[in-house]
C-alpha atoms as a PDB file:
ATOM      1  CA  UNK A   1     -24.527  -2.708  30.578  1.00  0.00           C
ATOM      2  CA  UNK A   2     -25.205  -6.608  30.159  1.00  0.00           C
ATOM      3  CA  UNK A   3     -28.256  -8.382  28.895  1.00  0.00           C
ATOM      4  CA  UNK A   4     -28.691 -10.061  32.584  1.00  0.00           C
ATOM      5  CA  UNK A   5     -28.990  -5.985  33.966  1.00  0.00           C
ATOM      6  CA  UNK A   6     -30.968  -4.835  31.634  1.00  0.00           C
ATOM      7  CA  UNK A   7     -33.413  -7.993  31.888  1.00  0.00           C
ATOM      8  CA  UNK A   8     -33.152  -7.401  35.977  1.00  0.00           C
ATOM      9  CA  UNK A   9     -34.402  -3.704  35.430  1.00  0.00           C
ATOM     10  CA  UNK A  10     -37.248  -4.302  33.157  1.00  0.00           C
ATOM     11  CA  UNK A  11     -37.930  -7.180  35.628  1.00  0.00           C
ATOM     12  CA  UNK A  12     -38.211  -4.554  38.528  1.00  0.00           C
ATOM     13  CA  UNK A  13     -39.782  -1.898  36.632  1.00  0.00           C
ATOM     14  CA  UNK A  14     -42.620  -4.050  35.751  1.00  0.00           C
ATOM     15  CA  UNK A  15     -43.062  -5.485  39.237  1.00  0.00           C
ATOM     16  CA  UNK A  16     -42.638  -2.066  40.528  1.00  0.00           C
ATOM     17  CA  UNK A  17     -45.625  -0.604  38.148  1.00  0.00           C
ATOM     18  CA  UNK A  18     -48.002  -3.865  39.024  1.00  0.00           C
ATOM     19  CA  UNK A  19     -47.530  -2.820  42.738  1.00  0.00           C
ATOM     20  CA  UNK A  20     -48.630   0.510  42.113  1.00  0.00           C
ATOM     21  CA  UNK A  21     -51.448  -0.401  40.072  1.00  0.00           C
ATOM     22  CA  UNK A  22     -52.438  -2.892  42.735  1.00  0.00           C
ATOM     23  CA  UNK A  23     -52.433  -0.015  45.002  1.00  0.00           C
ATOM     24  CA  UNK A  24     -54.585   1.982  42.892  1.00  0.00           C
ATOM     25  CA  UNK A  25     -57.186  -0.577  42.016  1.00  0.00           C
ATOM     26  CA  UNK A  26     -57.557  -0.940  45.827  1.00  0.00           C
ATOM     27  CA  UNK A  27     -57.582   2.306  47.109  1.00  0.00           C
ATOM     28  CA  UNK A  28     -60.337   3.420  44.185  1.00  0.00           C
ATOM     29  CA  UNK A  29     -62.317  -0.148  45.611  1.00  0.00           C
ATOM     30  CA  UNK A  30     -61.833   1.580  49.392  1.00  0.00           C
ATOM     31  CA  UNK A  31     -63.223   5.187  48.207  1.00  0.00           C
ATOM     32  CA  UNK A  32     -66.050   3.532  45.907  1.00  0.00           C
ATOM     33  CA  UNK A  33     -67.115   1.401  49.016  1.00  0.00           C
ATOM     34  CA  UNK A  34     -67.109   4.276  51.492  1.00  0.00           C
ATOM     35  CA  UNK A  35     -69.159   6.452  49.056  1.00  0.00           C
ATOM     36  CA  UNK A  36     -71.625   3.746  48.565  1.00  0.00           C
ATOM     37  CA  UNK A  37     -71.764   2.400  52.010  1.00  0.00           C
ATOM     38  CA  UNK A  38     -71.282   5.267  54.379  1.00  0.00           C
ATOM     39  CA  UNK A  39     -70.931   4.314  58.533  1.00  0.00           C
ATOM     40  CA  UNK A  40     -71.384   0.701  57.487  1.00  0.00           C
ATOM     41  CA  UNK A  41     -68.086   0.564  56.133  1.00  0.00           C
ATOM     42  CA  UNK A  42     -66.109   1.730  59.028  1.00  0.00           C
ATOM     43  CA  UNK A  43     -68.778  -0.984  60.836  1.00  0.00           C
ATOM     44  CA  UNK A  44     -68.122  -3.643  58.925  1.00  0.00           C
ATOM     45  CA  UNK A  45     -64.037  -2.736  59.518  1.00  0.00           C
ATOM     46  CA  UNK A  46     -64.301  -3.184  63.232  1.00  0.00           C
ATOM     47  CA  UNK A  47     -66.577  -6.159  63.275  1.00  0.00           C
ATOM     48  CA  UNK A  48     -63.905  -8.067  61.102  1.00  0.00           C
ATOM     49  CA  UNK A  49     -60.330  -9.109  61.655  1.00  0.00           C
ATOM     50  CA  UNK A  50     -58.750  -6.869  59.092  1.00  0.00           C
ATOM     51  CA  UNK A  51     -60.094  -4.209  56.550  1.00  0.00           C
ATOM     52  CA  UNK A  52     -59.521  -6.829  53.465  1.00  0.00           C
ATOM     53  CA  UNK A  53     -61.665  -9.557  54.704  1.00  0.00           C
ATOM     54  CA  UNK A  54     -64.319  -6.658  55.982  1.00  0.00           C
ATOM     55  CA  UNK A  55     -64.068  -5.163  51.932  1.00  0.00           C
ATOM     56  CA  UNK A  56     -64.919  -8.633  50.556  1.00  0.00           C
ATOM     57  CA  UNK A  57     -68.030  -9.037  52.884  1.00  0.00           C
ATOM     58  CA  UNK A  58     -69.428  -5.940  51.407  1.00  0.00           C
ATOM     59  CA  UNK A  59     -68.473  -7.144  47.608  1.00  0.00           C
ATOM     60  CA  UNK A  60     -70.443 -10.227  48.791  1.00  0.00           C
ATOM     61  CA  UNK A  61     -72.994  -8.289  49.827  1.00  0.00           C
ATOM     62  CA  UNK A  62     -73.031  -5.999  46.417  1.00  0.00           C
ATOM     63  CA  UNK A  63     -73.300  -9.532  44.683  1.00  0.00           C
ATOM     64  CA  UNK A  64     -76.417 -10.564  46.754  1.00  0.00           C
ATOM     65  CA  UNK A  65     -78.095  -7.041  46.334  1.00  0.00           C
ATOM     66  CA  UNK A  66     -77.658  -7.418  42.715  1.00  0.00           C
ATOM     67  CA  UNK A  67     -79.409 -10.587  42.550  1.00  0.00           C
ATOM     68  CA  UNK A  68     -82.566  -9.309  44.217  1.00  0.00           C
ATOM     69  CA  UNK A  69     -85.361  -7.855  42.379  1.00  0.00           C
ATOM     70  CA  UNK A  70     -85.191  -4.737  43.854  1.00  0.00           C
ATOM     71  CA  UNK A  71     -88.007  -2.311  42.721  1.00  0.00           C
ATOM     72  CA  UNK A  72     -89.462   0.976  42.982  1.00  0.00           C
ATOM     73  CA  UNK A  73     -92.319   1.703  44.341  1.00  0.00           C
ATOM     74  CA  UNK A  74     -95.763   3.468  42.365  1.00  0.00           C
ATOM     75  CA  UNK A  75     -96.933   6.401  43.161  1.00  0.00           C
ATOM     76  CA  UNK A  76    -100.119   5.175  44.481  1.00  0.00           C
ATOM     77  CA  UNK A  77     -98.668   2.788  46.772  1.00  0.00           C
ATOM     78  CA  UNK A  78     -95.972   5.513  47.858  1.00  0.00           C
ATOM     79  CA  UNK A  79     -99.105   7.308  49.548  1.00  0.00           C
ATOM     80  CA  UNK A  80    -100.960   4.190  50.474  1.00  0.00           C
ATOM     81  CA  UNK A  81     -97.699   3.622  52.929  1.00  0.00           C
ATOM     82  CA  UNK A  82     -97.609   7.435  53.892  1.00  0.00           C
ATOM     83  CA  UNK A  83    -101.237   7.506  54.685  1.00  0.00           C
ATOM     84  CA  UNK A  84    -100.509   4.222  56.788  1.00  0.00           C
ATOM     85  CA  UNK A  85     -97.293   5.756  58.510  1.00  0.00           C
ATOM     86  CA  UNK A  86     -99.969   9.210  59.581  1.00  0.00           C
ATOM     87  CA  UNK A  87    -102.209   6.863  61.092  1.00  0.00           C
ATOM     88  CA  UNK A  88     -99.320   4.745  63.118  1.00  0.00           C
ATOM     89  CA  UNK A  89     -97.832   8.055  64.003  1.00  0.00           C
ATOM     90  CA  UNK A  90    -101.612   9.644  65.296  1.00  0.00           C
ATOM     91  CA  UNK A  91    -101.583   6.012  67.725  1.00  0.00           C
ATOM     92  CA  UNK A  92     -98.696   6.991  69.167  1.00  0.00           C
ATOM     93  CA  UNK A  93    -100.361   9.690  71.283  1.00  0.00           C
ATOM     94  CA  UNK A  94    -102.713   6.806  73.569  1.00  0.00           C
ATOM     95  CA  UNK A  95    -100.524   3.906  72.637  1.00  0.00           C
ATOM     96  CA  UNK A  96     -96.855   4.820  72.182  1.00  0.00           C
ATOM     97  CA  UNK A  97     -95.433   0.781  72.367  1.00  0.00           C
ATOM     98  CA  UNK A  98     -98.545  -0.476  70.097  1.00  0.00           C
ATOM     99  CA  UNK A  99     -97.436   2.218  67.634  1.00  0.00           C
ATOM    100  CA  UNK A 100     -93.856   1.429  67.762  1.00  0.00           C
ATOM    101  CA  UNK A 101     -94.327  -2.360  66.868  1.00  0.00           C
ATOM    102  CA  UNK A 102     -96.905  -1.523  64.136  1.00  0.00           C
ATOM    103  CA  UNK A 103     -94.297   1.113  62.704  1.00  0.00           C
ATOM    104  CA  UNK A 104     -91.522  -1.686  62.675  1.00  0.00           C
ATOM    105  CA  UNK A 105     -94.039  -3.767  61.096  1.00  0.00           C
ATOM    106  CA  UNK A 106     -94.889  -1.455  58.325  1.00  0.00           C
ATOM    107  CA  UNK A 107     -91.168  -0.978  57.916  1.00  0.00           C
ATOM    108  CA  UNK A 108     -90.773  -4.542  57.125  1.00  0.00           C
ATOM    109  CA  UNK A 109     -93.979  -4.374  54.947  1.00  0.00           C
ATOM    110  CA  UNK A 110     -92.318  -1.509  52.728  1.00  0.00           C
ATOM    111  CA  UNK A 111     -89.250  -3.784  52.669  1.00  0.00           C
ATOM    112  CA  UNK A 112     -90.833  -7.182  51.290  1.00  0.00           C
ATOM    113  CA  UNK A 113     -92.860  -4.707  48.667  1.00  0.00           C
ATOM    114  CA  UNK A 114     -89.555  -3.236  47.389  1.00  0.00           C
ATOM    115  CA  UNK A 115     -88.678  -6.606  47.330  1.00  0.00           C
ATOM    116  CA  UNK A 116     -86.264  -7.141  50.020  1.00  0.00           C
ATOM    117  CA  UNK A 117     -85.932 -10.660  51.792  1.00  0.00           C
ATOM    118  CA  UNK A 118     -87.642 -10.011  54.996  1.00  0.00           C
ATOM    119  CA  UNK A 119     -87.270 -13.422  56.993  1.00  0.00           C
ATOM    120  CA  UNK A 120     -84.044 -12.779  58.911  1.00  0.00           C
ATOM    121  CA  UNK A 121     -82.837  -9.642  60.641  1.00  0.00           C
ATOM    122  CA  UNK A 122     -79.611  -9.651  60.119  1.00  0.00           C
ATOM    123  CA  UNK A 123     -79.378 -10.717  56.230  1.00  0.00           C
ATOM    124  CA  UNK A 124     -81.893  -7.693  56.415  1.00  0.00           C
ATOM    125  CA  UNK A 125     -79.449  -5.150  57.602  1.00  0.00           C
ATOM    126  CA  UNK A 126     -76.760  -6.888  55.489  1.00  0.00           C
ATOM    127  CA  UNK A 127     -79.475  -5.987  52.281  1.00  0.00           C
ATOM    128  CA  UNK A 128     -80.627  -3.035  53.107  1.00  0.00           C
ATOM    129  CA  UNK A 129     -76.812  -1.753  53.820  1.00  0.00           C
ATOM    130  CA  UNK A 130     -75.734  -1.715  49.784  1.00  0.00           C
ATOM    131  CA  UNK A 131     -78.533   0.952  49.203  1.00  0.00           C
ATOM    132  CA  UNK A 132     -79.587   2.389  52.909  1.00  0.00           C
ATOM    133  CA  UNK A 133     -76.009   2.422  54.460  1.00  0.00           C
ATOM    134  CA  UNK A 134     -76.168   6.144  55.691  1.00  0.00           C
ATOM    135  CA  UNK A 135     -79.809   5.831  57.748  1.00  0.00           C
ATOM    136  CA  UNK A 136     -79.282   1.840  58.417  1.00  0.00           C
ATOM    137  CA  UNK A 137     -78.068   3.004  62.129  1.00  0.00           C
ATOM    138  CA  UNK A 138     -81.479   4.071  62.756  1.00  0.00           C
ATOM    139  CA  UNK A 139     -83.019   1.337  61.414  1.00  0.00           C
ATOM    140  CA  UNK A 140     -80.757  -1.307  64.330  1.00  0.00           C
ATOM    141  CA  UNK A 141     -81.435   1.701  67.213  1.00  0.00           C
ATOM    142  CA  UNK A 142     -85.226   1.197  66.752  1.00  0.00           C
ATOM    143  CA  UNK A 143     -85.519  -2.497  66.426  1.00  0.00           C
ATOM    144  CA  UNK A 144     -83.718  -3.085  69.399  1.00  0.00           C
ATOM    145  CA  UNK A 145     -85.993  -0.292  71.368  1.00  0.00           C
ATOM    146  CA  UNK A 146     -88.616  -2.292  69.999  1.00  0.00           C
ATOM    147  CA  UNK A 147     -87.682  -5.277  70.856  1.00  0.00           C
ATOM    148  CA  UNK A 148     -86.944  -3.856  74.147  1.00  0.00           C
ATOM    149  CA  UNK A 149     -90.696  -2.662  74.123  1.00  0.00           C
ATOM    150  CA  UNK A 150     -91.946  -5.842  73.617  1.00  0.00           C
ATOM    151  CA  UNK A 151     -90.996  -6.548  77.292  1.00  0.00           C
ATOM    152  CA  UNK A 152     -92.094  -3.439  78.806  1.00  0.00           C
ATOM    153  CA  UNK A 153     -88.554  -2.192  79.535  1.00  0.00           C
ATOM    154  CA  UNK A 154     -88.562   1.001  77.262  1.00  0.00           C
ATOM    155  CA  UNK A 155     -89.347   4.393  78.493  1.00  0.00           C
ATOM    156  CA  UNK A 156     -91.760   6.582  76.541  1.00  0.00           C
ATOM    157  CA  UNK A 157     -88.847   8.910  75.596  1.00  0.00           C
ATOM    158  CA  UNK A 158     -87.671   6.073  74.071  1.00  0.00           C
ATOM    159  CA  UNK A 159     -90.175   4.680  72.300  1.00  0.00           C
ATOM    160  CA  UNK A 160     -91.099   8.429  70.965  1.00  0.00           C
ATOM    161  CA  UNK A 161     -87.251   7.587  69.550  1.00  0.00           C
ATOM    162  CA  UNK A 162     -87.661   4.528  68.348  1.00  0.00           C
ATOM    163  CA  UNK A 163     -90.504   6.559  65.866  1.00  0.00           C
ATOM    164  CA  UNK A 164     -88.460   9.408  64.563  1.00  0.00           C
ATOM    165  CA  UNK A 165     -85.317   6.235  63.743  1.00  0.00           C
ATOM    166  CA  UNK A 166     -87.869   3.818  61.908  1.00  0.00           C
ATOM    167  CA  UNK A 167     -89.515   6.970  59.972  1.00  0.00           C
ATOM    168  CA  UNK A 168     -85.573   7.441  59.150  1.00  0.00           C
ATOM    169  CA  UNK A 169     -85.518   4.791  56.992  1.00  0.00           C
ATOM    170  CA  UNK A 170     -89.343   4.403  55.912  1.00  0.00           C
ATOM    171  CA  UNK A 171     -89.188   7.536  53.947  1.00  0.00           C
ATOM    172  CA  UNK A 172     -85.903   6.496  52.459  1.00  0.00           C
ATOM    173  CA  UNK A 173     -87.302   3.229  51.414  1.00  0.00           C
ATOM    174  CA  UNK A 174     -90.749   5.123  49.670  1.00  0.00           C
ATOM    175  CA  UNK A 175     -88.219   6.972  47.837  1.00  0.00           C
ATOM    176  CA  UNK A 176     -87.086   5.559  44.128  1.00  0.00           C
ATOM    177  CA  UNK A 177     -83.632   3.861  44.374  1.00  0.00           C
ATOM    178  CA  UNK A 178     -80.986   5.516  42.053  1.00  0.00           C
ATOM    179  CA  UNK A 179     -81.810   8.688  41.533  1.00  0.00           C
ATOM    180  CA  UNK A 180     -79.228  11.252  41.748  1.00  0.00           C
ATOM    181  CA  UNK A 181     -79.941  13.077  44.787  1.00  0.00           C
ATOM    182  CA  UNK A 182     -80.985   9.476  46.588  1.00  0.00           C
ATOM    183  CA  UNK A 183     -77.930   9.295  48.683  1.00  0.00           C
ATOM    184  CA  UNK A 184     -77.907  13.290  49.773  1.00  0.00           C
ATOM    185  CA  UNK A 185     -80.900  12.881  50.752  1.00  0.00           C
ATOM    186  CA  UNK A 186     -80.393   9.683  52.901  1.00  0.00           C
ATOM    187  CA  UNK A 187     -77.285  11.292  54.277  1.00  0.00           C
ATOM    188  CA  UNK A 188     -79.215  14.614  54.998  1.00  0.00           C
ATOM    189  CA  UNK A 189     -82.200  12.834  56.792  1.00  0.00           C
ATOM    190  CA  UNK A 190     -79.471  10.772  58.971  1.00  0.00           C
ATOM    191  CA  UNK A 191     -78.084  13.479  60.046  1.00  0.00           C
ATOM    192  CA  UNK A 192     -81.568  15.619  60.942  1.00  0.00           C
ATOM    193  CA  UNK A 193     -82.381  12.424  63.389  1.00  0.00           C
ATOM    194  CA  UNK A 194     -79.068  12.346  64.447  1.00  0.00           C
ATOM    195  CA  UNK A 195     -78.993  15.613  65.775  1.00  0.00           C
ATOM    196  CA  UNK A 196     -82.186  15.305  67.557  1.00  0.00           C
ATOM    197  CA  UNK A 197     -81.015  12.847  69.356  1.00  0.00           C
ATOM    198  CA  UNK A 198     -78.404  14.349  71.210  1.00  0.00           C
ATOM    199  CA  UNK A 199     -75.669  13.333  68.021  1.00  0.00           C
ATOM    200  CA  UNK A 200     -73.450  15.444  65.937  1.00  0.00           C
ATOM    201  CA  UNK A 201     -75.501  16.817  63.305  1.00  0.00           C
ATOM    202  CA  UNK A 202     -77.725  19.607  61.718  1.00  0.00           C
ATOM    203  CA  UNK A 203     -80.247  20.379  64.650  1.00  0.00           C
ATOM    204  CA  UNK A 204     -83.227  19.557  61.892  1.00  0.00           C
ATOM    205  CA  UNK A 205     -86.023  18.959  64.167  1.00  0.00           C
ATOM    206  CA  UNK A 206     -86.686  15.328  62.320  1.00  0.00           C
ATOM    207  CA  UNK A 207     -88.995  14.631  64.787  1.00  0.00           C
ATOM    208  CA  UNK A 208     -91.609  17.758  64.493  1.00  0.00           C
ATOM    209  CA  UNK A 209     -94.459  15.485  63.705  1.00  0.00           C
ATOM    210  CA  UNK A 210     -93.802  12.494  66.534  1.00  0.00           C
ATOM    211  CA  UNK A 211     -96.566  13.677  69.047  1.00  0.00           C
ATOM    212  CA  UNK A 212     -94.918  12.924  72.679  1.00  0.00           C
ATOM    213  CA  UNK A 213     -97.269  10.517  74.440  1.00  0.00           C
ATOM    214  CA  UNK A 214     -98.423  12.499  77.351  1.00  0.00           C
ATOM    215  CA  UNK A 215    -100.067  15.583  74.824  1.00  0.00           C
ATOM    216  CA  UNK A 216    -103.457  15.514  73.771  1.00  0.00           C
ATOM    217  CA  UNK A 217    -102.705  16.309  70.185  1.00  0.00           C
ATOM    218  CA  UNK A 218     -99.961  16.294  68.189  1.00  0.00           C
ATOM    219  CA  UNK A 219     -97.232  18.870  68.587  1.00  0.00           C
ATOM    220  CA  UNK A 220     -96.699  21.283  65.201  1.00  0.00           C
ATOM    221  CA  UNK A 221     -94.798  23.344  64.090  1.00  0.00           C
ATOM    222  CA  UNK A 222     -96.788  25.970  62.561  1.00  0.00           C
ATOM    223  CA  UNK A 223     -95.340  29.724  62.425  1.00  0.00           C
ATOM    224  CA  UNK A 224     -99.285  31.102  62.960  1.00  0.00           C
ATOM    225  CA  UNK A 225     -99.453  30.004  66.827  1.00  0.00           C
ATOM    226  CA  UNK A 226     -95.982  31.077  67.424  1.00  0.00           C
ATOM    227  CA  UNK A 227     -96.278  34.966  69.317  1.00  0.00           C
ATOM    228  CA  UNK A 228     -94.936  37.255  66.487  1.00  0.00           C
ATOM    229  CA  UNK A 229     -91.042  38.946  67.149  1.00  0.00           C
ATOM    230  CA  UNK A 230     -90.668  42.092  67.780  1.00  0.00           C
ATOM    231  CA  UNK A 231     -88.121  44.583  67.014  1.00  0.00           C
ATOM    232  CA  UNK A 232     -85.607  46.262  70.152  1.00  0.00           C
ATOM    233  CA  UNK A 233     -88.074  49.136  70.428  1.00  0.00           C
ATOM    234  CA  UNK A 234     -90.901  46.469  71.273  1.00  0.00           C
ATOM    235  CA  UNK A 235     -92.360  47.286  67.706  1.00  0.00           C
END
């Protein structure tokens, strides 16, 4: 065999290995972006002209989240913002779109002391999407009932929703960011409100402490007011 044929196989076998190295390195970027950003990667895919350019807007968003001073919150401010969210939540009862608009506020409150940019909307679903990807749904459904709110053109059903998908991503956001079970969690909690509301989904009932509007209290769930079961026999 000549020089020139052995030269053109190394030549191809090279290329040939490249390529499939190319193909690895992108289909381990695909997975790792999936993992990390859950239905906001599928999202992103159909809001863009092709899955590369929708993969580099995340990386560009996994460069801005990195550059934020992201923080934890303490322990005492944790129930400072739980004690805040009972109290929104106990509103709801007399004043269902009063309660909704404080509960987005004290979302964005949470937000701005994690250290999130709170100023524009959209850059905040773009931030909160590198960490909060799984329950970030939640977070767009109740803004826009919200906002809907605001003009008195959301039902109380609605606005009873708008609750259980802001608390969605409240209690996400009181958690601390990277520990292990943080994403299970998130994913577990999206689905719970998911399948209350009529979605696909563990039928959690994510919504057991959201009084409805026309009760006088709020509705529980405790097992001592329930009648007690009896066995075939009526025992």
């Amino acid at each position: 065999m000549s020089t020139v044929i052995w030269v053109a196989v190394v030549v191809v076998a090279v290329v040939a290995i490249v390529a499939v190295g190319y193909f690895v390195l992108q289909q381990q970027r695909r997975h790792r972006l999936r993992d990390r950003f859950g239905p906001e990667y599928e999202r992103t895919v159909q809001e863009r002209e092709n899955r590369r350019d929708a993969e580099q807007e995340l990386i560009a968003r996994e460069q801005r989240f990195s550059s934020l001073d992201i923080r934890a919150l303490d322990a005492g401010t944790r129930e400072i913002y739980s004690k805040k969210w009972m109290e929104v939540q106990e509103r709801f009862v007399d004043a269902p779109g009063f309660a909704v608009t404080e509960a987005d506020h004290l979302v964005t409150s949470v937000m701005a002391e994690r250290g999130y940019p709170t100023e524009d909307f959209e850059q905040r679903l773009s931030d909160l999407s590198v960490a909060h990807g799984r329950t970030l749904d939640h977070y767009r459904q109740a803004h826009e009932i919200s906002t809907r709110a605001a003009h008195k053109e959301a039902s109380t059903e609605e606005l009873r929703q708008a609750m259980v998908h802001y608390r969605a991503l409240f209690e996400e956001l009181l958690e601390a960011p990277g520990s292990p079970a943080d994403g299970d969690r998130g994913s577990r909690r999206a689905e719970a409100v998911d399948g209350d509301s009529g979605r696909t989904g563990p039928t959690v009932p994510a919504d057991r402490d959201v009084p409805r509007a026309d009760s006088t209290e709020p509705e529980t769930t405790d097992d001592a007011g329930r009648a007690p079961r009896r066995d075939t026999q009526g025992r």
